[in-house]
Protein backbone atom coordinates (compact mmCIF):
# COMPACT_ATOMS: atom_id res chain seq x y z
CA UNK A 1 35.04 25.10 11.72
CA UNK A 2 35.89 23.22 8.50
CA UNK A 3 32.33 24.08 7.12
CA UNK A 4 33.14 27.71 7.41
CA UNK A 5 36.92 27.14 5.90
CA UNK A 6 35.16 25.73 3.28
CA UNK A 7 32.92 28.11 2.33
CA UNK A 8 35.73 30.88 2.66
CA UNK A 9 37.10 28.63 -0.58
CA UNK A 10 34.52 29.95 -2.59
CA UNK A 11 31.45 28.08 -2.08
CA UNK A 12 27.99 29.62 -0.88
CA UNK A 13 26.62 29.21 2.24
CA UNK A 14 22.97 28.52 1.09
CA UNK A 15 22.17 27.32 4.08
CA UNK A 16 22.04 30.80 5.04
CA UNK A 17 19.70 31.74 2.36
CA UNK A 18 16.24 30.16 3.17
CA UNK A 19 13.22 31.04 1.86
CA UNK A 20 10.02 29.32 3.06
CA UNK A 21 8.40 27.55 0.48
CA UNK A 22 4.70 26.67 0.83
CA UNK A 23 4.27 22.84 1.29
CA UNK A 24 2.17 21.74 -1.84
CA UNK A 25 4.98 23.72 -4.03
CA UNK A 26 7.39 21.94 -2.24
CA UNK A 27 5.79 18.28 -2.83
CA UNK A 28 5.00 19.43 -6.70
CA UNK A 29 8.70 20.58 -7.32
CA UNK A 30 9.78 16.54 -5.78
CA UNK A 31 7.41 14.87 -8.06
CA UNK A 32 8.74 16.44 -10.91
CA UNK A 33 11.56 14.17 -10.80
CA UNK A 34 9.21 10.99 -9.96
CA UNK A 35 10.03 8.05 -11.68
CA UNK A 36 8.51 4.42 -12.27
CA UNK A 37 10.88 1.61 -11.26
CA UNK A 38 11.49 -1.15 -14.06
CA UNK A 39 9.41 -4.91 -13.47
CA UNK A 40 11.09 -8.20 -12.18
CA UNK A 41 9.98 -11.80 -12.19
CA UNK A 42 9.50 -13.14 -9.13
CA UNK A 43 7.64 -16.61 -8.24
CA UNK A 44 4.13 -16.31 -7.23
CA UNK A 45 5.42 -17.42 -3.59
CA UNK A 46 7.56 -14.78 -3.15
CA UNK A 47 5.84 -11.51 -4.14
CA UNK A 48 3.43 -10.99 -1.03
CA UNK A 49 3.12 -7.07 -0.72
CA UNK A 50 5.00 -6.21 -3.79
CA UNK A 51 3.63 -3.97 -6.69
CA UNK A 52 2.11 -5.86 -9.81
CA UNK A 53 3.99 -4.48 -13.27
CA UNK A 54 1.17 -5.64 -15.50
CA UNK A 55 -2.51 -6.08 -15.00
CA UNK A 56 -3.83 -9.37 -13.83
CA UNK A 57 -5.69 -10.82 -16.80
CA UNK A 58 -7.78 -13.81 -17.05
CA UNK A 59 -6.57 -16.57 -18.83
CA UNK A 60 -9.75 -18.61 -18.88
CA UNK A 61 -13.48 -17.82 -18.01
CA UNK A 62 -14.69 -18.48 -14.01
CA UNK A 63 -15.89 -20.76 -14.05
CA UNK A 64 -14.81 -22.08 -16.68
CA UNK A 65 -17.82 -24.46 -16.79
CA UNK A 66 -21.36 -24.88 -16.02
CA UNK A 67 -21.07 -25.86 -12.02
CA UNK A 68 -23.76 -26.65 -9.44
CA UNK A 69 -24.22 -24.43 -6.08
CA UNK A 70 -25.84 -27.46 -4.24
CA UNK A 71 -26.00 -30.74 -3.72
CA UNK A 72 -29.02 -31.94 -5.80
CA UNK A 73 -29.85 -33.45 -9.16
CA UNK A 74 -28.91 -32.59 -12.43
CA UNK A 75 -31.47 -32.73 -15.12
CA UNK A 76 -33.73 -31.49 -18.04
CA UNK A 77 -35.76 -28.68 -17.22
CA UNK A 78 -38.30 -29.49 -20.37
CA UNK A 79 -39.16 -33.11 -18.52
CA UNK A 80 -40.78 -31.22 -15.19
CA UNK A 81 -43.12 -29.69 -17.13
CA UNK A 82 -46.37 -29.57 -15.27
CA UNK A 83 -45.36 -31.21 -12.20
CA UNK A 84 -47.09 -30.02 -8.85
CA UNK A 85 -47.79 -32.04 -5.57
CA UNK A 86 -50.61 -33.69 -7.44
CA UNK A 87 -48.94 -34.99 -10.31
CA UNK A 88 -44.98 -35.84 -9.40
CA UNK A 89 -41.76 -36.63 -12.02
CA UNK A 90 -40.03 -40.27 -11.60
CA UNK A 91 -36.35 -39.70 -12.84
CA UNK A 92 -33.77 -43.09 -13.13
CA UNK A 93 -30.47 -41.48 -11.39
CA UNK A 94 -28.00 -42.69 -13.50
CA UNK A 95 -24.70 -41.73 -11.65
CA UNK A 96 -23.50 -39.67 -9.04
CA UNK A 97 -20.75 -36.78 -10.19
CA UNK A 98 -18.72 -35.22 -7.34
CA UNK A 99 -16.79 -32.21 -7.53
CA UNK A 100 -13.26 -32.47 -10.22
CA UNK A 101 -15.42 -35.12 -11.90
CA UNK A 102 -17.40 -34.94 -15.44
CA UNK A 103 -20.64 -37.11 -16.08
CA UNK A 104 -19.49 -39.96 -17.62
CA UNK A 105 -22.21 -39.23 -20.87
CA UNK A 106 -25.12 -36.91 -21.80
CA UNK A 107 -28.13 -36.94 -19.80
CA UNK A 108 -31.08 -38.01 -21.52
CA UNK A 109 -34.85 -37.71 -21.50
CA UNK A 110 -36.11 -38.84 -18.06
CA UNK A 111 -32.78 -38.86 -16.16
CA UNK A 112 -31.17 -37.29 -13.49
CA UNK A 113 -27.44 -36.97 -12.27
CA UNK A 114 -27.24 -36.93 -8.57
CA UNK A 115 -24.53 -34.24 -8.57
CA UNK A 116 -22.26 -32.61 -5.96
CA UNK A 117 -21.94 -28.73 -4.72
CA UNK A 118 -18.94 -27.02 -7.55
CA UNK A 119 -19.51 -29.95 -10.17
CA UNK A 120 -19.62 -29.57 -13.68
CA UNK A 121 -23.43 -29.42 -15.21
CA UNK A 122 -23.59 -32.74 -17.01
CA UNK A 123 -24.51 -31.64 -20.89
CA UNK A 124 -27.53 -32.27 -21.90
CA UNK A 125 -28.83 -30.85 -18.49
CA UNK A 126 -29.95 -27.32 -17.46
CA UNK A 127 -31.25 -27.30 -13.87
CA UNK A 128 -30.49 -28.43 -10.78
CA UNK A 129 -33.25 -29.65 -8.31
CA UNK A 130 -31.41 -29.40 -4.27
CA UNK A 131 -32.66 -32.88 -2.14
CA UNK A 132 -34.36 -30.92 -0.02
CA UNK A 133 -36.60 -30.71 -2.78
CA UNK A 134 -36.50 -34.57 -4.04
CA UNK A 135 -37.03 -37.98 -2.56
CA UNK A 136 -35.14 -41.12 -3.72
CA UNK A 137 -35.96 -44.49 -3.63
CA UNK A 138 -34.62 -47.91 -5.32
CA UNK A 139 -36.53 -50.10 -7.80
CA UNK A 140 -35.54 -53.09 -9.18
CA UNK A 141 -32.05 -52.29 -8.05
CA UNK A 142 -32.19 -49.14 -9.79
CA UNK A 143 -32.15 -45.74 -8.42
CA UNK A 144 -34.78 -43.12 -8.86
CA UNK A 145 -35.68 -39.40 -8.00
CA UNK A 146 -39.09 -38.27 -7.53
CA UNK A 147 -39.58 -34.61 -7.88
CA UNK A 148 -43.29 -32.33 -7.46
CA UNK A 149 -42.23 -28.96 -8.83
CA UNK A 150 -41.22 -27.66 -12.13
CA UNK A 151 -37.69 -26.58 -13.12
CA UNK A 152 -36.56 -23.24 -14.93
CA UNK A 153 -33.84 -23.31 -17.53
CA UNK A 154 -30.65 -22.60 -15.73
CA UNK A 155 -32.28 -22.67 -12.19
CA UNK A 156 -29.49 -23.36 -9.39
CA UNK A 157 -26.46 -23.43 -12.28
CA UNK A 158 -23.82 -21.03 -11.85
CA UNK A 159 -23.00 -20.12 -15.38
CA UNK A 160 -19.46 -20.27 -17.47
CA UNK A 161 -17.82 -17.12 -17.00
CA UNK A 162 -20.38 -15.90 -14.96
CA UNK A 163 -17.60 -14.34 -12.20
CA UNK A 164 -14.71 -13.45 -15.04
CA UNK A 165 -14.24 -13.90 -18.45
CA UNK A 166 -11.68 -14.49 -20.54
CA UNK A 167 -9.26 -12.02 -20.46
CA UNK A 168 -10.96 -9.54 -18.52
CA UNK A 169 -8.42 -7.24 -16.44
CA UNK A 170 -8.54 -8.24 -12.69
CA UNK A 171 -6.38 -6.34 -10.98
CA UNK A 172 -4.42 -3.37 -12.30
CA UNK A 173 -0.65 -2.50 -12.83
CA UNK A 174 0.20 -0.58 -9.49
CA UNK A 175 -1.88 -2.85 -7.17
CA UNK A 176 0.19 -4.72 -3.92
CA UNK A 177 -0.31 -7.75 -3.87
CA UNK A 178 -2.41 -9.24 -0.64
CA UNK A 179 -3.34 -12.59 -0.12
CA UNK A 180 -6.60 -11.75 -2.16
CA UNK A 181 -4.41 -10.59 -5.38
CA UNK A 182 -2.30 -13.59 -4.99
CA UNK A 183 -5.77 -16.16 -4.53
CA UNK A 184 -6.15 -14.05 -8.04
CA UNK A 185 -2.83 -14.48 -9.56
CA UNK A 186 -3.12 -18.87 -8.64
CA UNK A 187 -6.21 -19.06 -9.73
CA UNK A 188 -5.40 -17.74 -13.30
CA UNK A 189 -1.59 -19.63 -13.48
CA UNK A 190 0.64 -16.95 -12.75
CA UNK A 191 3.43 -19.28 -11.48
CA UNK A 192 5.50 -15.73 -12.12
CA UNK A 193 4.53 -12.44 -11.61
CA UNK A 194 5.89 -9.32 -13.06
CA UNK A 195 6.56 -6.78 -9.88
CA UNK A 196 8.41 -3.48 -9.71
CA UNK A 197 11.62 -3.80 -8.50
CA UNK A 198 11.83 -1.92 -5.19
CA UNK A 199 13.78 1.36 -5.14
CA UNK A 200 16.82 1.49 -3.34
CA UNK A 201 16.61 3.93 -0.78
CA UNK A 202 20.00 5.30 0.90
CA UNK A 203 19.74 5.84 4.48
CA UNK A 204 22.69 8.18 6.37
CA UNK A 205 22.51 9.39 9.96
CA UNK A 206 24.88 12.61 10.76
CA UNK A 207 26.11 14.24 14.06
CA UNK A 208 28.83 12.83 16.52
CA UNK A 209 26.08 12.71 19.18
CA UNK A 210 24.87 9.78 18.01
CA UNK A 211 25.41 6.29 19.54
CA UNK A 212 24.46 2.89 18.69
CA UNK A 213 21.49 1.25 19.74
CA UNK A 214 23.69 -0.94 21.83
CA UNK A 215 25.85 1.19 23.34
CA UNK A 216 25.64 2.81 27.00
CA UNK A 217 24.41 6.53 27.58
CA UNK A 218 27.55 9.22 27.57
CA UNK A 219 27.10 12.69 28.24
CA UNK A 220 26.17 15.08 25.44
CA UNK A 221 25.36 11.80 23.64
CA UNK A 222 21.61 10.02 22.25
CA UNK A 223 21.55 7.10 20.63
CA UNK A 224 20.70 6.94 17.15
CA UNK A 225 16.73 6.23 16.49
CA UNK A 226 16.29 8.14 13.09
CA UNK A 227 18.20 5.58 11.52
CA UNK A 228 15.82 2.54 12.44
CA UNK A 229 12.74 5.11 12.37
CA UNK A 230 13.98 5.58 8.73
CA UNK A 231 14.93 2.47 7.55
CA UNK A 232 11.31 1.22 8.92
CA UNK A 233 9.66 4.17 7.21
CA UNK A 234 11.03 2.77 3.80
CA UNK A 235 10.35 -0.52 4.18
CA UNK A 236 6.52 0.22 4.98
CA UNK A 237 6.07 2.49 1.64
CA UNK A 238 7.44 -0.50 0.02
CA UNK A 239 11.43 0.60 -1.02
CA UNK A 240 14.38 -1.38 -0.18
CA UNK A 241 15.92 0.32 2.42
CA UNK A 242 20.41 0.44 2.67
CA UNK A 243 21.39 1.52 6.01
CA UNK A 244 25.26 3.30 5.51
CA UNK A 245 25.22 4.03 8.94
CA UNK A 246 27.05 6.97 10.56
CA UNK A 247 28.00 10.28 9.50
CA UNK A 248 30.24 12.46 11.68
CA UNK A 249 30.87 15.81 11.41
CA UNK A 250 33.81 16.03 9.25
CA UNK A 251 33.19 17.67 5.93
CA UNK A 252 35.88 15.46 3.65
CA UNK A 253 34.29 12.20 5.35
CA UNK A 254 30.64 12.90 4.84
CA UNK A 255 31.18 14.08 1.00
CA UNK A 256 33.02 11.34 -0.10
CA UNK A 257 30.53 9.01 1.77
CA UNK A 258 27.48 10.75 0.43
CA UNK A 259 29.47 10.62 -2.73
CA UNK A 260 30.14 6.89 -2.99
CA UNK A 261 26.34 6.28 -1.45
CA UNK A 262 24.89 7.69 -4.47
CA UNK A 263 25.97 5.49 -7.10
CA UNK A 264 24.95 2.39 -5.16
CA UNK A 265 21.16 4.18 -4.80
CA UNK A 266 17.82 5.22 -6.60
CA UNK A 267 17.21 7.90 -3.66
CA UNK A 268 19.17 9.20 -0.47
CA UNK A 269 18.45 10.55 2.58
CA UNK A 270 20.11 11.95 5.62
CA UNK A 271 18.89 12.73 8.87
CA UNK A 272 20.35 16.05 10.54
CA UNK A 273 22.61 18.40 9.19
CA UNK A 274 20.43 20.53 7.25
CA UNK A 275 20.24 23.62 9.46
CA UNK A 276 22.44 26.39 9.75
CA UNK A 277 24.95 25.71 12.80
CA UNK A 278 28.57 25.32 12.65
CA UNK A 279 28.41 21.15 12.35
CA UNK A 280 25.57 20.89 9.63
CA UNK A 281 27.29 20.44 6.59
CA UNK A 282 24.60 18.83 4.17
CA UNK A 283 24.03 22.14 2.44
CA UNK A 284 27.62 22.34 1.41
CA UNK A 285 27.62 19.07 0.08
CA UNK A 286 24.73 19.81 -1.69
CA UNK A 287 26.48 22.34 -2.84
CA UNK A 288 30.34 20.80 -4.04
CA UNK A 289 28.28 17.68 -5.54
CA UNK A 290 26.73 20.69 -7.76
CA UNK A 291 23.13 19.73 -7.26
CA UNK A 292 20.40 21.30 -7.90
CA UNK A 293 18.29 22.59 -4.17
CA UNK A 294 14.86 22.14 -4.79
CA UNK A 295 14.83 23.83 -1.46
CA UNK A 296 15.89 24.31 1.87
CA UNK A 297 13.01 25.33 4.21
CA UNK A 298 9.27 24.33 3.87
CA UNK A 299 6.79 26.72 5.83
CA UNK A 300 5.59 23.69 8.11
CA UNK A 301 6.47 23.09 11.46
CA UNK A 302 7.72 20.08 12.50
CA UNK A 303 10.70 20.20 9.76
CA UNK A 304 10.78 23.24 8.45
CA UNK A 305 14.79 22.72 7.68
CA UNK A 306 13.32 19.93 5.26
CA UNK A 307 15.91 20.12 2.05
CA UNK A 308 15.56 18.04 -1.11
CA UNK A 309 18.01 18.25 -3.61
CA UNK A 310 18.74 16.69 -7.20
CA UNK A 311 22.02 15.28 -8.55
CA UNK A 312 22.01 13.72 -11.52
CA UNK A 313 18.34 12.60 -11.69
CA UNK A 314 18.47 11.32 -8.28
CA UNK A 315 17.10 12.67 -5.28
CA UNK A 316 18.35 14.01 -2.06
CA UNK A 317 15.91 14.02 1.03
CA UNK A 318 17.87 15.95 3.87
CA UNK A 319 15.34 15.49 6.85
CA UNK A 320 15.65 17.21 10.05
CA UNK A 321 17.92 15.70 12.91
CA UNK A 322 14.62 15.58 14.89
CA UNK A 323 12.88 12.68 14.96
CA UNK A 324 9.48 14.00 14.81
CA UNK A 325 10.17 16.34 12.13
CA UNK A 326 12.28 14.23 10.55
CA UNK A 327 9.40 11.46 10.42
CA UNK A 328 7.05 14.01 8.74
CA UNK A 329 9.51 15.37 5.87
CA UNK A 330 9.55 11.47 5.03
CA UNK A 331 5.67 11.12 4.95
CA UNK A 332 5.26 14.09 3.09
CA UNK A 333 7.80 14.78 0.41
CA UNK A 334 9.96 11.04 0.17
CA UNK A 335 6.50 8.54 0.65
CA UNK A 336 5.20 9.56 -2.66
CA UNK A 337 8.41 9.21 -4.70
CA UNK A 338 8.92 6.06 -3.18
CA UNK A 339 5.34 5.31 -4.55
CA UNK A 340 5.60 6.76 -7.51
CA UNK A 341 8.71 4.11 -8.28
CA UNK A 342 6.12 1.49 -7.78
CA UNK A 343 3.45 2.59 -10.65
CA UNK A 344 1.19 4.13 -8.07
CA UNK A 345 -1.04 6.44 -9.80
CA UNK A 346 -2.18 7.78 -6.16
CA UNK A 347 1.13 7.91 -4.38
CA UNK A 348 -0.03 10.29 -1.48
CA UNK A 349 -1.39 9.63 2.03
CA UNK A 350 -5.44 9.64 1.74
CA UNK A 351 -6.49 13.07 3.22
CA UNK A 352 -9.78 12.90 5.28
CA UNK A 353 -12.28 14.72 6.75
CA UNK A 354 -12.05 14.37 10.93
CA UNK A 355 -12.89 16.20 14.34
CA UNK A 356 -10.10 17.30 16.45
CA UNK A 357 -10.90 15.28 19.83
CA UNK A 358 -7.99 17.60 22.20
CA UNK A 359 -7.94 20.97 21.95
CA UNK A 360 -4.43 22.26 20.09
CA UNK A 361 -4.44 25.93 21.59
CA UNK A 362 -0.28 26.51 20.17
CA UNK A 363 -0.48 29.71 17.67
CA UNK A 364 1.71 29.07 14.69
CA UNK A 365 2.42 30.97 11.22
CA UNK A 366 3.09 28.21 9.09
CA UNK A 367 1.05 24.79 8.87
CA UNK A 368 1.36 22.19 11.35
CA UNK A 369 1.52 18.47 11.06
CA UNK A 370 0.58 17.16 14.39
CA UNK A 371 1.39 13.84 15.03
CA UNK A 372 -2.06 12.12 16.18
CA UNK A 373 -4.37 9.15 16.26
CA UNK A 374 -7.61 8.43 14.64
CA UNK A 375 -10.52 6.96 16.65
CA UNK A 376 -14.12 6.60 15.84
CA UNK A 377 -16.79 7.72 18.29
CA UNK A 378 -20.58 7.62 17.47
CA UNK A 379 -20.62 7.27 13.54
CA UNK A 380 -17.55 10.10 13.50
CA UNK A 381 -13.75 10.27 12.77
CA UNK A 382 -12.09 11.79 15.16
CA UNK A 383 -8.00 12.45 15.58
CA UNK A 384 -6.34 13.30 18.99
CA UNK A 385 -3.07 14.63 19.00
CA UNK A 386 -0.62 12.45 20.78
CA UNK A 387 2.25 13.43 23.35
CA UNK A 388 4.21 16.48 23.49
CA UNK A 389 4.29 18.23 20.37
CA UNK A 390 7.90 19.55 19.94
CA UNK A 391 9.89 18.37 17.07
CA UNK A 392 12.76 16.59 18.98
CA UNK A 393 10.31 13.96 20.57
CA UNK A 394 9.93 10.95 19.89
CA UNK A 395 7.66 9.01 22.17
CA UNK A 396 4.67 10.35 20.29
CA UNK A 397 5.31 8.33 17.03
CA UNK A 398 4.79 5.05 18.82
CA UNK A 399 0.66 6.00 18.88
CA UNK A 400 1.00 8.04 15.53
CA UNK A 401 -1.09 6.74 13.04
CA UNK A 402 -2.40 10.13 11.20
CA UNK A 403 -1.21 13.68 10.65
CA UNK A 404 -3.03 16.54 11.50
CA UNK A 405 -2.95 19.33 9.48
CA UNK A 406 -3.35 22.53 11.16
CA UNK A 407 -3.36 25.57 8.57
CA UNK A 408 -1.48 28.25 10.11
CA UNK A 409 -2.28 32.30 10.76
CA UNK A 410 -4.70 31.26 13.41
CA UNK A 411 -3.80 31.53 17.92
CA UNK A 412 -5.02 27.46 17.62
CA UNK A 413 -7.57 24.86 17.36
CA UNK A 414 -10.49 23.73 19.71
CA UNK A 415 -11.69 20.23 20.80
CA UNK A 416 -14.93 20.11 18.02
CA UNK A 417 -13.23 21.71 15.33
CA UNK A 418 -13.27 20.19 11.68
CA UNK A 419 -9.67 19.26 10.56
CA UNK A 420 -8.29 17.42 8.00
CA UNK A 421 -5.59 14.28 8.52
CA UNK A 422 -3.47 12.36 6.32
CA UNK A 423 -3.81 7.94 6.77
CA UNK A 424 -0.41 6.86 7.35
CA UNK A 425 -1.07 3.38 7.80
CA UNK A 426 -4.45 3.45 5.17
CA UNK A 427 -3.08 2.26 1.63
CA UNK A 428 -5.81 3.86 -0.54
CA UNK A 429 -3.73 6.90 -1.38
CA UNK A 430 -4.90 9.85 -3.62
CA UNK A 431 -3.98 11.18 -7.15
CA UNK A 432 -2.64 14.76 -5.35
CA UNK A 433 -1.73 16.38 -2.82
């Protein structure tokens, strides 16, 4: 096999040297190479879900005048002084302010402005009465407002800068923007926001066996769902994802390819080829391109072939052929980086506190992430694993939308049993793992 020629050249076989590395050493020794991505400008109506670069800051106090709550009047607490259903105020309305309109002058002893619900306070005034609480009538063609109760100072007046003021931060650096950031980001004339550019994630599938997603079933051949699974992976943590496509299993083909990928790419990763059979030829890659093998097997199962590599500051996520495992070395050790490009200060999955609703009898030595769903039931969290639990399955990711993590050294788990479970699709994230 050309792997093995190769290797009789001179070059080390690492893939035959694996030592199981405990999975929070494993996601420490990736983010040691985390980076942060540099800002863009992008116009306001085209950064939905991207990562703000700078805080939000207010450029001008909300609001940024005295306003009215109601519909009501507008006037002088000091002239309802004493009033009561006994003794009632007469007050000449002299206009009527609606809301984007200023009274047209100061309000004056004995007045009232019949104002509108988000209009500005007219100055001079410093309560507003609702009309439930008034009567109006006309008088010698004039308009008037009787009132029988007394008025606080600033009673029903929604103050200046009551909400924000002036240069307060509103959102912080590392925040996606959702349609309530970007209410944030019009309301305080951010025509342009500064974003983080998205990292540009690499995506390479390897093996002959794979086909197209449009091509017919062959013997010995399954069609190619990493890739997408991948790709789709990426795009949800928020990187830009660049699909090379296939990698067969010719060793001079899939080096210079990996090769040429790398300068076009902030990250890479490859599906298959990581283990130790005659056709998986990443670890010899790894190993002409000279980089540096963070490692090459994590003690977690699915994935425990999980390899990450650096070359030249950049990082090289070699995730298991299988889908399942392949899906949880991406949620575990390439989420965070791609996080971690994007100024999140809590770039991992939110771990909770859940009860296992199946029992998970399967005895295993190293921890398990179990691909499951989370449900609540009577005030409490619970996560059921989903489908078959083998590595090379897929149809259990379609109803994934936690991970269970199942500390191993134990003969299983029962139905009732306190567990913990990573969020997948929860965007709170934590500081650590």
């Amino acid at each position: 096999m050309f792997c093995r020629n190769f290797i009789q050249k001179g070059f080390v076989d690492m893939s035959l040297h694996r030592k199981p590395m405990p999975v929070p050493d494993a996601v420490n020794s990736v983010m040691n190479y985390k980076k942060k991505a540099e800002g863009e400008i992008l116009p306001l109506e085209f950064c939905d879900n991207r990562t703000l670069a700078e805080d939000i800051v207010a450029t001008h106090p909300v609001p940024p005048f005295n306003k009215s709550p109601y519909d009501g009047f507008a006037l002088r607490s000091e002239d309802t002084e004493g009033l009561s259903k006994e003794k009632s105020g007469q007050f000449r309305v002299t206009e009527t302010v609606g809301a984007g309109h200023r009274a047209s002058r100061p309000i004056k002893e004995g007045e009232a402005v019949r104002i509108m619900t988000g209009a500005e306070i007219p100055s001079g005034a410093d309560c507003v009465a609702m009309f439930e609480i008034c009567q109006t009538y006309e008088q010698d063609g004039q308009s008037w407002m009787s009132l029988k109760r007394p008025m606080e100072v600033n009673q029903n007046i929604i103050q200046q800068g009551s909400e924000t003021k002036e240069s307060d931060v509103l959102v912080e650096a590392g925040t996606k923007v959702n349609p309530g950031v970007k209410a944030l980001l019009a309301t305080f004339g951010y025509s342009d926001v500064n974003v983080y550019k998205k990292p540009v994630i690499g995506v390479f599938a390897t093996g002959t066996e794979l086909l197209d997603v449009d091509e017919p079933l062959e013997p010995g051949k399954i069609r190619n769902s990493n890739a997408y699974m991948i790709v789709s992976q990426v795009k949800r943590a928020g990187g830009e994802a660049h699909y090379f496509g296939k990698l067969e299993d010719d060793f001079d083909v899939c080096y210079q390819s990996v090769s040429e990928a790398l300068d076009k790419v902030d990250v890479l990763i490859t599906t298959g080829g990581v283990s130790v059979g005659d056709y998986d030829l990443m670890p010899d890659i790894y190993e002409k391109l000279e980089a540096d093998v963070l490692f090459n097997k994590v003690a977690m199962r699915p994935g425990s072939v999980t390899t990450v590599a650096s070359y030249q500051g950049k990082l090289l996520f070699g995730l298991s052929g299988n889908p399942s495992a392949c899906y949880v070395g991406f949620e575990l050790f390439t989420y965070p980086i791609i996080l971690s490009y994007l100024g999140r200060s809590e770039p991992f999955h939110q771990r909770i506190q859940a009860t296992l609703g199946k029992d998970f009898k399967k005895p295993n030595p190293f921890t398990r992430f179990v691909r499951g769903y989370l449900r609540y039931q009577e005030g409490r969290v619970i996560v059921d694993p989903v489908g078959m639990d083998k590595s090379a399955v897929v149809s259990s990711l379609a109803h994934t939308n936690v991970l269970i993590m199942l500390p191993g050294g134990t003969r299983g788990y029962e139905k009732g049993d306190n567990v913990e479970a990573l969020l997948l699709e929860d965007q709170t994230g934590q500081e650590s793992f």
